[in-house]
Protein backbone atom coordinates (compact mmCIF):
# COMPACT_ATOMS: atom_id res chain seq x y z
CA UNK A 1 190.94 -13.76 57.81
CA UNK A 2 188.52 -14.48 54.58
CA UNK A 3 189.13 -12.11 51.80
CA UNK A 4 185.65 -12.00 51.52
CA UNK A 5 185.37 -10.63 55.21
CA UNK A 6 188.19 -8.04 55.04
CA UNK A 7 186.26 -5.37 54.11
CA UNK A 8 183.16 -5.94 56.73
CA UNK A 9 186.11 -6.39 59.38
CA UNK A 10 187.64 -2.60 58.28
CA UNK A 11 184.11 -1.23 58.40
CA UNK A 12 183.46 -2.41 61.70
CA UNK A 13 186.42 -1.63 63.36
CA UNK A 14 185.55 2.23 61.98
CA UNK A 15 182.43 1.99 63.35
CA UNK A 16 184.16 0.76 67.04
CA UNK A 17 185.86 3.66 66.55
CA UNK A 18 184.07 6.35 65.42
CA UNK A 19 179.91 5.55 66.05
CA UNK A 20 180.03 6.09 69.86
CA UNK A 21 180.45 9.93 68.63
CA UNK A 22 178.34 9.70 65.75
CA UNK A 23 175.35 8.21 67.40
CA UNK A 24 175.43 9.74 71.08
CA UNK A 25 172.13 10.07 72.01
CA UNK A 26 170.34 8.55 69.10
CA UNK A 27 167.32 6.12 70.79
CA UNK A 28 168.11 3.69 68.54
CA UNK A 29 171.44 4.07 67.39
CA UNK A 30 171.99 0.32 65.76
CA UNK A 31 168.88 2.01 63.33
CA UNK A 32 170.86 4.64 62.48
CA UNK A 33 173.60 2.29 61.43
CA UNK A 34 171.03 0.38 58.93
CA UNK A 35 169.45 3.85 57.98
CA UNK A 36 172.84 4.60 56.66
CA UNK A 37 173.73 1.11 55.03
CA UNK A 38 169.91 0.02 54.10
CA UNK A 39 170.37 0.55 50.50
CA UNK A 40 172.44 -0.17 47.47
CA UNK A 41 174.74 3.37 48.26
CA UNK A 42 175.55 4.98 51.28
CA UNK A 43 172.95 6.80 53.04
CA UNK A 44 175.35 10.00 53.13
CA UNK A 45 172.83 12.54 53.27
CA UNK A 46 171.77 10.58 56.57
CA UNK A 47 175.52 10.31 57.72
CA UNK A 48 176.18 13.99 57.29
CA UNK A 49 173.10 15.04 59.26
CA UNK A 50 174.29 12.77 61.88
CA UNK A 51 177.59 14.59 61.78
CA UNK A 52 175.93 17.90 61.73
CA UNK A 53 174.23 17.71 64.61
CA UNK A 54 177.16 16.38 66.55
CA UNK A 55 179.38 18.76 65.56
CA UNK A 56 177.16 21.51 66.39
CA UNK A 57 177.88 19.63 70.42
CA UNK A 58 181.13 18.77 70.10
CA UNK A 59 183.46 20.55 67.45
CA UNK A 60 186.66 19.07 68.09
CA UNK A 61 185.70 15.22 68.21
CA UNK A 62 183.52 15.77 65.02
CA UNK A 63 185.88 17.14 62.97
CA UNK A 64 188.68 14.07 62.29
CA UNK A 65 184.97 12.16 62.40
CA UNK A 66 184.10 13.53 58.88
CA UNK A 67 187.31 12.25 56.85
CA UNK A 68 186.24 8.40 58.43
CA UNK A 69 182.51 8.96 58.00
CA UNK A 70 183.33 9.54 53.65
CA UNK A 71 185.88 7.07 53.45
CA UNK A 72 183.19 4.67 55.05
CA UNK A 73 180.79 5.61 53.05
CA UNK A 74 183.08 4.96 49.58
CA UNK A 75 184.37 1.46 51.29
CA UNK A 76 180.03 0.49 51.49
CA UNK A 77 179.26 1.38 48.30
CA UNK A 78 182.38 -0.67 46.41
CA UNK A 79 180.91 -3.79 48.32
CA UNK A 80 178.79 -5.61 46.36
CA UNK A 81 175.26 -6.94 47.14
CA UNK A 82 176.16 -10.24 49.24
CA UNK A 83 178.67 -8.62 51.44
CA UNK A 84 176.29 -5.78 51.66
CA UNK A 85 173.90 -7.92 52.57
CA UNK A 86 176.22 -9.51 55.44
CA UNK A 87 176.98 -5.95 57.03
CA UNK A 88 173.22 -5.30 57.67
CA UNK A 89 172.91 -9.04 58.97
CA UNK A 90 175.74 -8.22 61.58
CA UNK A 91 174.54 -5.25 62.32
CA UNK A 92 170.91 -6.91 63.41
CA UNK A 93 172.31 -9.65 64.94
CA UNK A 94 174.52 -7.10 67.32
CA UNK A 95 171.18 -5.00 67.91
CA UNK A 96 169.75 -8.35 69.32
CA UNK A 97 172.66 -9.05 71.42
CA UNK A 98 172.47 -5.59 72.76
CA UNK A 99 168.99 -5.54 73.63
């Protein structure tokens, strides 16, 4: 694998891991993704609302979700603009695929 694409591979497989939880029940949840990625940082404020709300449902499967939601969140924001860039163009091209 790319150098360049290691870190875009690692934040996806997080996501495979981890977003079914974070984003059960959202209407749109590939949005959600991009809410959280759209700008230069992290969208952690968004993230930890996510969070909230699913931990309020489901305790146990949101806690070890919190530890991978920050380390996500510091992995985004050391990426820098192009890569960046690349995450929100997979992310859109999966939305299409899924629609």
């Amino acid at each position: 694998m790319s150098p360049a694409f290691e870190p875009i591979h690692h934040l996806a497989l997080q996501s495979r891991a981890h977003a079914p939880a974070l984003l059960a029940g959202a209407d749109d949840p590939h949005a959600e993704l991009l809410a959280m990625v759209w700008g230069p940082r992290f969208d952690r404020q968004h993230a930890l609302d996510l969070w909230a709300r699913l931990s309020q449902q489901q305790p146990a499967e949101a806690l070890p979700l919190l530890p991978a939601l920050i380390s996500a969140a510091d992995r985004f924001d050391t990426l820098g603009v192009p890569v960046q860039h690349r995450l929100r163009r997979l992310i859109v091209r999966h939305r299409a695929l899924s629609e």
